[in-house]
C-alpha atoms as a PDB file:
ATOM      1  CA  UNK A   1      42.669 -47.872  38.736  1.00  0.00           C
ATOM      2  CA  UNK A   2      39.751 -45.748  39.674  1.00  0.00           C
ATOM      3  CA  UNK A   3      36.865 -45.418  37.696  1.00  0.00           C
ATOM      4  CA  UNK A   4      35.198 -42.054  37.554  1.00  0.00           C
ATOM      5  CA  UNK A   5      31.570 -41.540  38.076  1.00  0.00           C
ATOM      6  CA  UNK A   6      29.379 -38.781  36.680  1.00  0.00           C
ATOM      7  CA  UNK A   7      30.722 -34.971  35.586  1.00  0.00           C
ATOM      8  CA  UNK A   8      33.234 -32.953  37.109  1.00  0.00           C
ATOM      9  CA  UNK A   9      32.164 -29.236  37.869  1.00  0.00           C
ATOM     10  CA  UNK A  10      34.373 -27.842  34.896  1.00  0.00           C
ATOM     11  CA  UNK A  11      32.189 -30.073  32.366  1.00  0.00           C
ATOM     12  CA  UNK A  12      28.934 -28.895  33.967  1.00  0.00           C
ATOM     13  CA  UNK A  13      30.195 -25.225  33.246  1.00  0.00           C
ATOM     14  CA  UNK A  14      31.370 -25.854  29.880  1.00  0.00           C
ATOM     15  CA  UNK A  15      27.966 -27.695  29.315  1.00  0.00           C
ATOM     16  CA  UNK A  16      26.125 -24.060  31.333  1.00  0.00           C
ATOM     17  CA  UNK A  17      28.062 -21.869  29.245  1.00  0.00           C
ATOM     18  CA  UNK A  18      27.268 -23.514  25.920  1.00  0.00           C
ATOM     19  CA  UNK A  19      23.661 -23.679  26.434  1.00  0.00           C
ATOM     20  CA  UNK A  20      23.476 -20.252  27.110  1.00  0.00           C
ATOM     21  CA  UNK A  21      25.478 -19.174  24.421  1.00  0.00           C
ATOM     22  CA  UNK A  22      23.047 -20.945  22.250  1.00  0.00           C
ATOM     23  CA  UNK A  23      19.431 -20.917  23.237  1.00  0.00           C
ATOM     24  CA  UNK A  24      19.082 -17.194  23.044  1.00  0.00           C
ATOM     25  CA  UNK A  25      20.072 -17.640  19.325  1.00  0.00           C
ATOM     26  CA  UNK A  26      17.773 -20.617  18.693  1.00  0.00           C
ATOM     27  CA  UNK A  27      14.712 -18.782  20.314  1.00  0.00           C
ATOM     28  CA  UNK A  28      15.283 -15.348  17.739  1.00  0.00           C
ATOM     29  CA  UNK A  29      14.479 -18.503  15.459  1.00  0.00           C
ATOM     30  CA  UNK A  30      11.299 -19.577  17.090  1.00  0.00           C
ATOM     31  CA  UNK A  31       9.783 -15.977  17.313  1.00  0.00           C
ATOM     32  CA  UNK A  32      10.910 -15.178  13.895  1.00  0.00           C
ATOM     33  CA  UNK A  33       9.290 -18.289  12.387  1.00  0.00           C
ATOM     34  CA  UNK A  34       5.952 -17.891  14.628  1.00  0.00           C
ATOM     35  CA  UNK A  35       5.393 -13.791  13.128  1.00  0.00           C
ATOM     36  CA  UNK A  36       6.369 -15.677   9.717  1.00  0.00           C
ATOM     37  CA  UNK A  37       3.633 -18.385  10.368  1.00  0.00           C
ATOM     38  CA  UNK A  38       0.806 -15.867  11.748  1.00  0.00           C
ATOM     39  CA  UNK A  39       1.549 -14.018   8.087  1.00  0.00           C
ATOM     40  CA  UNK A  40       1.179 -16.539   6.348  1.00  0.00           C
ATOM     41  CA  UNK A  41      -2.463 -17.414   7.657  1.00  0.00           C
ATOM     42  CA  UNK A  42      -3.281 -14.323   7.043  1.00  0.00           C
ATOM     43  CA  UNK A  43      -2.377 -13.892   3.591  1.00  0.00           C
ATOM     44  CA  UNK A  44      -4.429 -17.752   3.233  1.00  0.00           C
ATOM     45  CA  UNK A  45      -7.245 -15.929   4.818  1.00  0.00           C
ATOM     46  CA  UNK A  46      -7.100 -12.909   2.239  1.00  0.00           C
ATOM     47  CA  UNK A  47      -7.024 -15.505  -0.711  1.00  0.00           C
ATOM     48  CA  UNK A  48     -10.170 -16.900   0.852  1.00  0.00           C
ATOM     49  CA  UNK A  49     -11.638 -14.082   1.505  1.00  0.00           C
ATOM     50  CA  UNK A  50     -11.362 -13.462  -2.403  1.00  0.00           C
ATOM     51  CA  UNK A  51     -12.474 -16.832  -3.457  1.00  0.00           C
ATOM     52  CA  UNK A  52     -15.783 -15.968  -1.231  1.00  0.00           C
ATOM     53  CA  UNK A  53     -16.475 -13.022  -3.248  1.00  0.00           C
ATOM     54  CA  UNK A  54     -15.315 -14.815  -6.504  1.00  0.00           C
ATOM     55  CA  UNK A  55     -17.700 -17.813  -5.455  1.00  0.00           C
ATOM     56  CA  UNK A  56     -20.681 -15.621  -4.348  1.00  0.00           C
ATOM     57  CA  UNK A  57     -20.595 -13.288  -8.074  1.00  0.00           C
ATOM     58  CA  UNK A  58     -20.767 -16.556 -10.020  1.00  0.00           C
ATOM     59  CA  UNK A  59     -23.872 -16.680  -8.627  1.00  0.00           C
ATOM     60  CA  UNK A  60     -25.322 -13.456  -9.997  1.00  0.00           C
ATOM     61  CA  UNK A  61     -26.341 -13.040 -14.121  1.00  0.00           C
ATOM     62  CA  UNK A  62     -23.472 -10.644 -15.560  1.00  0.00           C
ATOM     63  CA  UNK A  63     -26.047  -7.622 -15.669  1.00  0.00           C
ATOM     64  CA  UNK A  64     -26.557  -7.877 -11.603  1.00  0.00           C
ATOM     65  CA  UNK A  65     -22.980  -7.741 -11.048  1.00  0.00           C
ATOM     66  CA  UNK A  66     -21.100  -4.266 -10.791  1.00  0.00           C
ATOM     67  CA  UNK A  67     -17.796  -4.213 -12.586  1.00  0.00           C
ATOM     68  CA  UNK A  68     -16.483  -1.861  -9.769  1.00  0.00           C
ATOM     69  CA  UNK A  69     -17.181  -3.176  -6.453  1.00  0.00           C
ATOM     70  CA  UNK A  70     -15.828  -4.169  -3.145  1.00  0.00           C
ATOM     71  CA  UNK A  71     -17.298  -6.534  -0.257  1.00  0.00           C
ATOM     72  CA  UNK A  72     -15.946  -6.289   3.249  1.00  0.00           C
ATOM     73  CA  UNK A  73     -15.279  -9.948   5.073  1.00  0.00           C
ATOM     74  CA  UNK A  74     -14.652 -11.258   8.700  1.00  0.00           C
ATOM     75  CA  UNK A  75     -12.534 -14.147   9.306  1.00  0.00           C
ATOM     76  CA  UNK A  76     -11.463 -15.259  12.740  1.00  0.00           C
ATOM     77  CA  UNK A  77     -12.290 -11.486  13.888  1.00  0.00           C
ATOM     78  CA  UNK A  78      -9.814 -10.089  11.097  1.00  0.00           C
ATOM     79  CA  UNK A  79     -11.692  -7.901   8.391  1.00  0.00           C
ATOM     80  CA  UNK A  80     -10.768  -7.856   5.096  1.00  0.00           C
ATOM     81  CA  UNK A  81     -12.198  -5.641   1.796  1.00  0.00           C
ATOM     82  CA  UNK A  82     -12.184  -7.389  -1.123  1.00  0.00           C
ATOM     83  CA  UNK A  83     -12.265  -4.902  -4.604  1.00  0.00           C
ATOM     84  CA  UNK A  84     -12.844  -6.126  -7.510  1.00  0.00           C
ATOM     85  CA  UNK A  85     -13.099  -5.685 -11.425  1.00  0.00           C
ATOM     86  CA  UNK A  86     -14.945  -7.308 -13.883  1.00  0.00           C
ATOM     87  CA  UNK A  87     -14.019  -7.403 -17.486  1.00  0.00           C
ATOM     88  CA  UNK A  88     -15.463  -9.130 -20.526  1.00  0.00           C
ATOM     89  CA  UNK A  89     -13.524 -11.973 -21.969  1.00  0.00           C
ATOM     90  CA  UNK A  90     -13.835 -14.405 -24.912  1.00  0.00           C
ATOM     91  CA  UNK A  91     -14.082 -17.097 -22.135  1.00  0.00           C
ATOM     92  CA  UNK A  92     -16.232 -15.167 -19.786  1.00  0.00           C
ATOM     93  CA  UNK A  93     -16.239 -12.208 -17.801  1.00  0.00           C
ATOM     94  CA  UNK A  94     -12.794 -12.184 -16.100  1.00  0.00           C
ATOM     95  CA  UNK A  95     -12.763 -10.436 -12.492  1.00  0.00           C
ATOM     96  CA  UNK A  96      -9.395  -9.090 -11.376  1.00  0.00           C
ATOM     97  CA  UNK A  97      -9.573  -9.472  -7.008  1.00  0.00           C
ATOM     98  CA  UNK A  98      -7.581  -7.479  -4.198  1.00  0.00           C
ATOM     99  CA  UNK A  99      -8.089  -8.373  -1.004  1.00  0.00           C
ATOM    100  CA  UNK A 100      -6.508  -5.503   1.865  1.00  0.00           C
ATOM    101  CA  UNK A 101      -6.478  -5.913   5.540  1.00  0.00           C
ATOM    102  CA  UNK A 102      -4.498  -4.099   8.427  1.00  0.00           C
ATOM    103  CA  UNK A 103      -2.360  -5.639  11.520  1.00  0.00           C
ATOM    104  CA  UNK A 104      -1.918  -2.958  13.567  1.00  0.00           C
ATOM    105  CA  UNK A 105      -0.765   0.205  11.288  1.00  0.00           C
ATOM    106  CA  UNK A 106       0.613  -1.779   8.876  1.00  0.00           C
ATOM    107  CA  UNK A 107      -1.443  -2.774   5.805  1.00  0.00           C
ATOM    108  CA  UNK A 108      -1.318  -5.849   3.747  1.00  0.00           C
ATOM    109  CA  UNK A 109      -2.657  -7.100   0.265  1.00  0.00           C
ATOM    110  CA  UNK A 110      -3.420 -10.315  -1.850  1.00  0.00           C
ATOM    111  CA  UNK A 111      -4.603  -9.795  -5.462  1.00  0.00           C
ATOM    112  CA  UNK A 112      -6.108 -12.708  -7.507  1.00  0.00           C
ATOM    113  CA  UNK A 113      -8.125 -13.381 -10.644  1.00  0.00           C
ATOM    114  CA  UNK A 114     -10.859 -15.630 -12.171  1.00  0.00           C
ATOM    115  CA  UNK A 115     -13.206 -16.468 -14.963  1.00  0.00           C
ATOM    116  CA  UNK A 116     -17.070 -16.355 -14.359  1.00  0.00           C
ATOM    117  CA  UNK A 117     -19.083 -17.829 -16.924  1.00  0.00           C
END
């Protein structure tokens, strides 16, 4: 009996055909999870861009800071505008935060909160 060696050219084919049946599929995947991941570090960057402003009014006596304000931000070239509101609250003054940037036309938001003293 013979032993065979290596593939035949049908088996190559059927390997050919597979492959591009399924890479096209796998790489929709790929793109969709990079515009996912790109989102995501933006919204991180919004909640930091909050927790700037949040850091930088605990800094400031209660009758220095406005209870209607915003602050505009730059992080790795993307700008962001912070708004905020400060209320009084039995534990402090409580500032409500919403951070708003834009990719292109479309516009995007992150709100947040936090006690000052």
């Amino acid at each position: 009996m013979k032993s065979k060696l290596g593939y035949t050219l049908i088996e190559v084919l059927v390997a050919v055909i597979l492959l591009a049946i399924v890479l096209p599929g796998l790489a929709v995947y790929v793109i969709g999870a990079r515009k996912g991941q790109a989102g995501a570090a933006r919204l991180e960057q919004g909640a930091t861009a909050s927790q700037r402003v949040l850091d930088s009014l605990a800094l400031f006596p209660s009758r220095v800071v406005n209870i209607n304000d915003s602050a505009r931000i730059t992080i790795d070239g993307q700008v962001y505008t912070v708004r905020w509101t400060v209320t009084p609250s039995s534990t402090g003054r409580r500032v409500a935060l919403v951070s708003r940037w834009s990719v292109g036309k479309t516009q995007h938001s992150t709100s947040s909160w936090g006690i000052l003293p």
